[in-house]
PDB file of N, CA and C in Angstrom:
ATOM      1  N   UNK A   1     152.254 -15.886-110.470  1.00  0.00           N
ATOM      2  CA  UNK A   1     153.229 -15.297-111.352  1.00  0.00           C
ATOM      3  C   UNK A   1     154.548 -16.049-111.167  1.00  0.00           C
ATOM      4  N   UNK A   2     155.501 -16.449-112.224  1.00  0.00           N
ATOM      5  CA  UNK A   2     156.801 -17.050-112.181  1.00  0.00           C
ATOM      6  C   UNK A   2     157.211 -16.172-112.261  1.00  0.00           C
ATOM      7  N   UNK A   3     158.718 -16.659-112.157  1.00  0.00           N
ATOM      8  CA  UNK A   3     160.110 -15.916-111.825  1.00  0.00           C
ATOM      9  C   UNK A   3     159.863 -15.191-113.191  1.00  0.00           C
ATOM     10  N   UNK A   4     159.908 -15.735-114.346  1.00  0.00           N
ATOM     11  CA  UNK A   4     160.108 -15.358-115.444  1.00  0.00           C
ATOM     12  C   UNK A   4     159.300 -13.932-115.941  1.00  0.00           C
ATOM     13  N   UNK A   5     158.484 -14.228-115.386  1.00  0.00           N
ATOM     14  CA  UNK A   5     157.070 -13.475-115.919  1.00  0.00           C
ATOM     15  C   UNK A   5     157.342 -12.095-115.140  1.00  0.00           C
ATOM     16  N   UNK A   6     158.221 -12.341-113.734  1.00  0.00           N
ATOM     17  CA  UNK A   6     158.501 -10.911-113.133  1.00  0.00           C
ATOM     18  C   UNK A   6     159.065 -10.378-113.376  1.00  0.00           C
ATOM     19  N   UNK A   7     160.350 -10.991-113.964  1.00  0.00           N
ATOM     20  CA  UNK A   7     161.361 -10.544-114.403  1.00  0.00           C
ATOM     21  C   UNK A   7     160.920  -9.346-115.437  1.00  0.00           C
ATOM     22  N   UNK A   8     160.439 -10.400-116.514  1.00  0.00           N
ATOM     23  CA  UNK A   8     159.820  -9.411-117.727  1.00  0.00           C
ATOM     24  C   UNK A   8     159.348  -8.303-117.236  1.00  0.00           C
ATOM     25  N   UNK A   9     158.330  -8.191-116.423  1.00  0.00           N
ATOM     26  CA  UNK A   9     156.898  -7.176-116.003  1.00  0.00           C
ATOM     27  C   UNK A   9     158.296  -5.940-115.280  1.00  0.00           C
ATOM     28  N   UNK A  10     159.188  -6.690-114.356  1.00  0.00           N
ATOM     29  CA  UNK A  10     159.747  -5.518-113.504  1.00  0.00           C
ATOM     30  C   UNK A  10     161.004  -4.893-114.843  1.00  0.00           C
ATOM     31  N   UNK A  11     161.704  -5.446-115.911  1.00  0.00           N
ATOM     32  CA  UNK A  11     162.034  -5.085-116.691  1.00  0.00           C
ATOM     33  C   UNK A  11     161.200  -3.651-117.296  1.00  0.00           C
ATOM     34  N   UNK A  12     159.984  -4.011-118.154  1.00  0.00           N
ATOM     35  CA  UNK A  12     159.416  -3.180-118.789  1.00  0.00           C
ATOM     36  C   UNK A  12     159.363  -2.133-118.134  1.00  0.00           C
ATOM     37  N   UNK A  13     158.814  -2.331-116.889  1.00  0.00           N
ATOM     38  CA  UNK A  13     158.533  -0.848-115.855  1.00  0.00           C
ATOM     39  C   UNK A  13     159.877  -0.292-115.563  1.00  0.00           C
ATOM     40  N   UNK A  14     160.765  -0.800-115.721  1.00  0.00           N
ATOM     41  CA  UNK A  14     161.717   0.522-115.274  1.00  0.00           C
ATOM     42  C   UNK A  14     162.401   0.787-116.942  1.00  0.00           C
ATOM     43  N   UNK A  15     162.269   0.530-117.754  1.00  0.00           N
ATOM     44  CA  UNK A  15     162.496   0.809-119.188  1.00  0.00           C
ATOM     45  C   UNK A  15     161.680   1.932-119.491  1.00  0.00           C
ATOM     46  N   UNK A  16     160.190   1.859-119.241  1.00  0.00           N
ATOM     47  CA  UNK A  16     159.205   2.629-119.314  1.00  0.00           C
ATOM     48  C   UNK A  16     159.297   4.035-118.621  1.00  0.00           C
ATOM     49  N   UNK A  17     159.596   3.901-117.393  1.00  0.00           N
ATOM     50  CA  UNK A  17     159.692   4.772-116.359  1.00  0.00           C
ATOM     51  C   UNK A  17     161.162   5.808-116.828  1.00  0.00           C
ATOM     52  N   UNK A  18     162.282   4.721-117.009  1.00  0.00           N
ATOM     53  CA  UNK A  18     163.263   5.485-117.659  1.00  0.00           C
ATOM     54  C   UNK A  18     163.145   6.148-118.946  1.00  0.00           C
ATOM     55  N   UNK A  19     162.060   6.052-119.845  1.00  0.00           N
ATOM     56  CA  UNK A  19     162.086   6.730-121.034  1.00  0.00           C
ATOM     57  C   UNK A  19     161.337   8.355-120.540  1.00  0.00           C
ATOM     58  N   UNK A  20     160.040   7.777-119.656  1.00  0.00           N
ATOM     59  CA  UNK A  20     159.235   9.032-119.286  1.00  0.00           C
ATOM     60  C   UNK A  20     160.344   9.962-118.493  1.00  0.00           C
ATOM     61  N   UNK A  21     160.966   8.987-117.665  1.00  0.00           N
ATOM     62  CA  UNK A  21     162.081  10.112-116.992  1.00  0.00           C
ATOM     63  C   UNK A  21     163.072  10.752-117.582  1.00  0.00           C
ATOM     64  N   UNK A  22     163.850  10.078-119.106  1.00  0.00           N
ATOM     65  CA  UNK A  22     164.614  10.901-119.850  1.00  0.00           C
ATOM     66  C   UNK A  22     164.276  11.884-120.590  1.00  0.00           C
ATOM     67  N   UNK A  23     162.578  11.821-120.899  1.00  0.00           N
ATOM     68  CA  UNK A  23     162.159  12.832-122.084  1.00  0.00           C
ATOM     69  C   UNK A  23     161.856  13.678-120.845  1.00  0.00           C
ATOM     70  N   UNK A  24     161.354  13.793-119.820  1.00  0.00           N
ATOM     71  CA  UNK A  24     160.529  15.106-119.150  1.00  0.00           C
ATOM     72  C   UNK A  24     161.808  15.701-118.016  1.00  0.00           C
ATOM     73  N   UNK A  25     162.390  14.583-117.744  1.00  0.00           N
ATOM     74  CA  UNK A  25     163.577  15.385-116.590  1.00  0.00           C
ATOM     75  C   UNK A  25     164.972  15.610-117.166  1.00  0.00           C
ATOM     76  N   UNK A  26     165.609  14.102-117.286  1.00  0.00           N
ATOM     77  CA  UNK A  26     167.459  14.637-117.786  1.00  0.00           C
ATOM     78  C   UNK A  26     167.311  13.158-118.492  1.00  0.00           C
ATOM     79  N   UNK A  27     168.028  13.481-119.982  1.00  0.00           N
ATOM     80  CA  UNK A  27     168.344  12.488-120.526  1.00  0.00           C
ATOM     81  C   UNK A  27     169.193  11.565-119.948  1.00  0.00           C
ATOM     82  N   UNK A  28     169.883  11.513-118.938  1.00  0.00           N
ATOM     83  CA  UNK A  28     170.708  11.100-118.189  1.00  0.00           C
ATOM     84  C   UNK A  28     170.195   9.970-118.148  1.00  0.00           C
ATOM     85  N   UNK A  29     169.085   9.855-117.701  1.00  0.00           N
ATOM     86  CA  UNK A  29     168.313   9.029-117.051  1.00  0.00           C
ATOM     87  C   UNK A  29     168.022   7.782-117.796  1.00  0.00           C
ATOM     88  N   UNK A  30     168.792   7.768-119.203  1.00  0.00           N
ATOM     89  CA  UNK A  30     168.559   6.669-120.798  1.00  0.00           C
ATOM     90  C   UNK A  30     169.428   5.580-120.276  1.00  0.00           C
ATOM     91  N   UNK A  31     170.340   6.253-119.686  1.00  0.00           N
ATOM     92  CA  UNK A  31     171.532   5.516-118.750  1.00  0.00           C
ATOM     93  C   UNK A  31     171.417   4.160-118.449  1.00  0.00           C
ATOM     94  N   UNK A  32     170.219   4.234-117.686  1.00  0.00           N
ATOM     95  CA  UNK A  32     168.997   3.314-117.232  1.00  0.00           C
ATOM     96  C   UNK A  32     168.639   2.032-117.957  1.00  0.00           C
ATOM     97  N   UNK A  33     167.906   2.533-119.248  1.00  0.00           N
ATOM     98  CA  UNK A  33     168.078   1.634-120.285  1.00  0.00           C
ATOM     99  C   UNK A  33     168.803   0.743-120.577  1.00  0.00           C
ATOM    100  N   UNK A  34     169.776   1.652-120.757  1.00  0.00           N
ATOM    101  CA  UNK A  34     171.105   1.029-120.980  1.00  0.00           C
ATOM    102  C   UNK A  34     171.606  -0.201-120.022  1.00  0.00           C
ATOM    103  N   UNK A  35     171.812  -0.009-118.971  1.00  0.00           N
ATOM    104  CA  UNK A  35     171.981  -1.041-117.909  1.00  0.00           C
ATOM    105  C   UNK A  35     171.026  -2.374-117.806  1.00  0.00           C
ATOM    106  N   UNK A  36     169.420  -1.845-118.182  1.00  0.00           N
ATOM    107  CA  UNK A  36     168.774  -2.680-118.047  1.00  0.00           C
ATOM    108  C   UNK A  36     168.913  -3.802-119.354  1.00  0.00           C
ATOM    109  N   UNK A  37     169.493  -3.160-120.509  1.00  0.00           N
ATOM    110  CA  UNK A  37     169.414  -4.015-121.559  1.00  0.00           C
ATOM    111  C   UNK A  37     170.259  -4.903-121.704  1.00  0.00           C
ATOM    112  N   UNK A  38     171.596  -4.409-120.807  1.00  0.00           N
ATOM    113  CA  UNK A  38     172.871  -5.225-120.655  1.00  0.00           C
ATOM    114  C   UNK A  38     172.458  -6.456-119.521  1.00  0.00           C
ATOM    115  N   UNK A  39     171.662  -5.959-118.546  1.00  0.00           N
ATOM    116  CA  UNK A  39     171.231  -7.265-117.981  1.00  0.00           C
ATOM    117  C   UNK A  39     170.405  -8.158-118.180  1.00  0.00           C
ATOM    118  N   UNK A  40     169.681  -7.634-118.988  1.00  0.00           N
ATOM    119  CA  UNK A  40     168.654  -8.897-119.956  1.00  0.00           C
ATOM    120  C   UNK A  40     169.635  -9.713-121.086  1.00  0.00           C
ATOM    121  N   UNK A  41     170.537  -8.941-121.501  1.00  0.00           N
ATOM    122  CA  UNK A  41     171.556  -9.507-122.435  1.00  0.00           C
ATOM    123  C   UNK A  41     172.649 -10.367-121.742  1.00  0.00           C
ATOM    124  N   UNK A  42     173.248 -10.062-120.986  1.00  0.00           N
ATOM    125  CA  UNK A  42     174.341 -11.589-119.875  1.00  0.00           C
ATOM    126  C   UNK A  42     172.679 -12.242-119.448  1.00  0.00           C
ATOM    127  N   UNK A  43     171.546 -12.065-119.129  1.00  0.00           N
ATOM    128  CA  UNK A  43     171.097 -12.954-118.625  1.00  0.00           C
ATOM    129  C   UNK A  43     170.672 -14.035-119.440  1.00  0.00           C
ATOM    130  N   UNK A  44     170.356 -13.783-120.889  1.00  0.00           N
ATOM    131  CA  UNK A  44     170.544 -14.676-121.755  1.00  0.00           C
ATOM    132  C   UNK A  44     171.192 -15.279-121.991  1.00  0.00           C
ATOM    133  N   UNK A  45     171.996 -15.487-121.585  1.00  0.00           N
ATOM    134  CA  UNK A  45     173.627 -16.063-121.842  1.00  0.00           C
ATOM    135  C   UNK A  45     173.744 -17.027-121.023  1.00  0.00           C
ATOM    136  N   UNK A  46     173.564 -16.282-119.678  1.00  0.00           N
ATOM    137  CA  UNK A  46     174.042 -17.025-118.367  1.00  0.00           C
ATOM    138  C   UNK A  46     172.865 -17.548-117.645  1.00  0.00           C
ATOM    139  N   UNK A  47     171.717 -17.475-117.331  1.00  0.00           N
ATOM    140  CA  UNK A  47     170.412 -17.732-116.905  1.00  0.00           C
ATOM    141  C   UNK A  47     170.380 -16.959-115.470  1.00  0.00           C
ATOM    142  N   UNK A  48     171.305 -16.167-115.174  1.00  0.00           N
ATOM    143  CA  UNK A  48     171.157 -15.653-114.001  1.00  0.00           C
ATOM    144  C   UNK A  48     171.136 -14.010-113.971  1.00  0.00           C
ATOM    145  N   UNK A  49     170.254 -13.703-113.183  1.00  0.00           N
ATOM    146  CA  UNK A  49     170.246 -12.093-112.657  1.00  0.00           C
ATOM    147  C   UNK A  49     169.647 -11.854-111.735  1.00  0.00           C
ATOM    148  N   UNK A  50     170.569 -11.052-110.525  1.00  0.00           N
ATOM    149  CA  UNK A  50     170.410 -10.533-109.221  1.00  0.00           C
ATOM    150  C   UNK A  50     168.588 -10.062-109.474  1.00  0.00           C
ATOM    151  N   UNK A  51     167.719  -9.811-109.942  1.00  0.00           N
ATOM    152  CA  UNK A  51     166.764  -9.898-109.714  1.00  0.00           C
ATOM    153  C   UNK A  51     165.884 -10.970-109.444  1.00  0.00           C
ATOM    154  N   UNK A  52     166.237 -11.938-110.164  1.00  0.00           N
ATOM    155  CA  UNK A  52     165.696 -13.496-110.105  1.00  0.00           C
ATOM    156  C   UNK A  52     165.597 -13.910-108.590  1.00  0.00           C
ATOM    157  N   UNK A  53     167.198 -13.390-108.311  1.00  0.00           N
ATOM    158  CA  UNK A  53     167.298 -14.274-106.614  1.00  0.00           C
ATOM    159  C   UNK A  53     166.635 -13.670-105.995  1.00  0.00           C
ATOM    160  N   UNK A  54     166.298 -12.152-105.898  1.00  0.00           N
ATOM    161  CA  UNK A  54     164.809 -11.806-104.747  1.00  0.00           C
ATOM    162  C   UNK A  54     163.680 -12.341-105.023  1.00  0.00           C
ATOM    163  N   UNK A  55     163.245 -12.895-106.439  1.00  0.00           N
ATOM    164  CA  UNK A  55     161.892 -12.972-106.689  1.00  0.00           C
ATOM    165  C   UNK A  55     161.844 -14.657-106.111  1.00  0.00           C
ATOM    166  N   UNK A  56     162.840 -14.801-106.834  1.00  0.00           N
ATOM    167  CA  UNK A  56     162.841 -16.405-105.509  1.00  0.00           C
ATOM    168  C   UNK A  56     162.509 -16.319-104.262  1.00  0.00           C
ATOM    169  N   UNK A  57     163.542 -15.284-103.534  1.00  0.00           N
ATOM    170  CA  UNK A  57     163.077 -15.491-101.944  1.00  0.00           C
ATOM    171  C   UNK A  57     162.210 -14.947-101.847  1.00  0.00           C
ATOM    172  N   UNK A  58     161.347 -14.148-102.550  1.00  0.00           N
ATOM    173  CA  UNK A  58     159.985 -13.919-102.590  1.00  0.00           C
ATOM    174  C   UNK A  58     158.779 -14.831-102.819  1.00  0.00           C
ATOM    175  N   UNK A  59     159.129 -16.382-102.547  1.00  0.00           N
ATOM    176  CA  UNK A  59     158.640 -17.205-102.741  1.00  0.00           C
ATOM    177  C   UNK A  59     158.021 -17.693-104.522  1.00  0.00           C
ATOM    178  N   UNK A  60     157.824 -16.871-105.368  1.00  0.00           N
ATOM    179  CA  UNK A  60     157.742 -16.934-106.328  1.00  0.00           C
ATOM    180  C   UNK A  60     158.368 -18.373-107.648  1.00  0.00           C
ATOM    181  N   UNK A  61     157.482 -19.013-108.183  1.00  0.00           N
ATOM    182  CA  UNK A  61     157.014 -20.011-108.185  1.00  0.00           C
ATOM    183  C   UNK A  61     158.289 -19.923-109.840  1.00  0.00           C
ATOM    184  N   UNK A  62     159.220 -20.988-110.367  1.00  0.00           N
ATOM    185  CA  UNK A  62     159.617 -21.319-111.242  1.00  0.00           C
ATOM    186  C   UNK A  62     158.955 -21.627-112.732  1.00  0.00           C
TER     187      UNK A  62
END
């Protein structure tokens, strides 16, 4: 798996997780979303996000 490909996969799952968690517990929780979309959005921009650099030192392949 590349960096890229984790990125995506760990994206979806907490998008996912945050929708199941806003409809059944506290909408609060859309919040989530929100944050996550803003960091897919500067990361387009900029090519960088604090997730990338763990999946790096996670040895994880470019």
């Amino acid at each position: 798996m590349t960096v890229n490909q984790a990125l995506r996969a760990i994206a979806g799952i907490v998008v996912f997780a945050s929708v199941l968690l806003g409809y059944y517990v506290s909408p609060y929780w859309l919040i989530l979303n929100g944050f996550v979309g803003l960091n897919l959005l500067q990361s387009a921009f900029t090519d960088w996000c604090p997730t990338m650099v763990i999946f790096r030192k996670m040895g994880l392949r470019e």
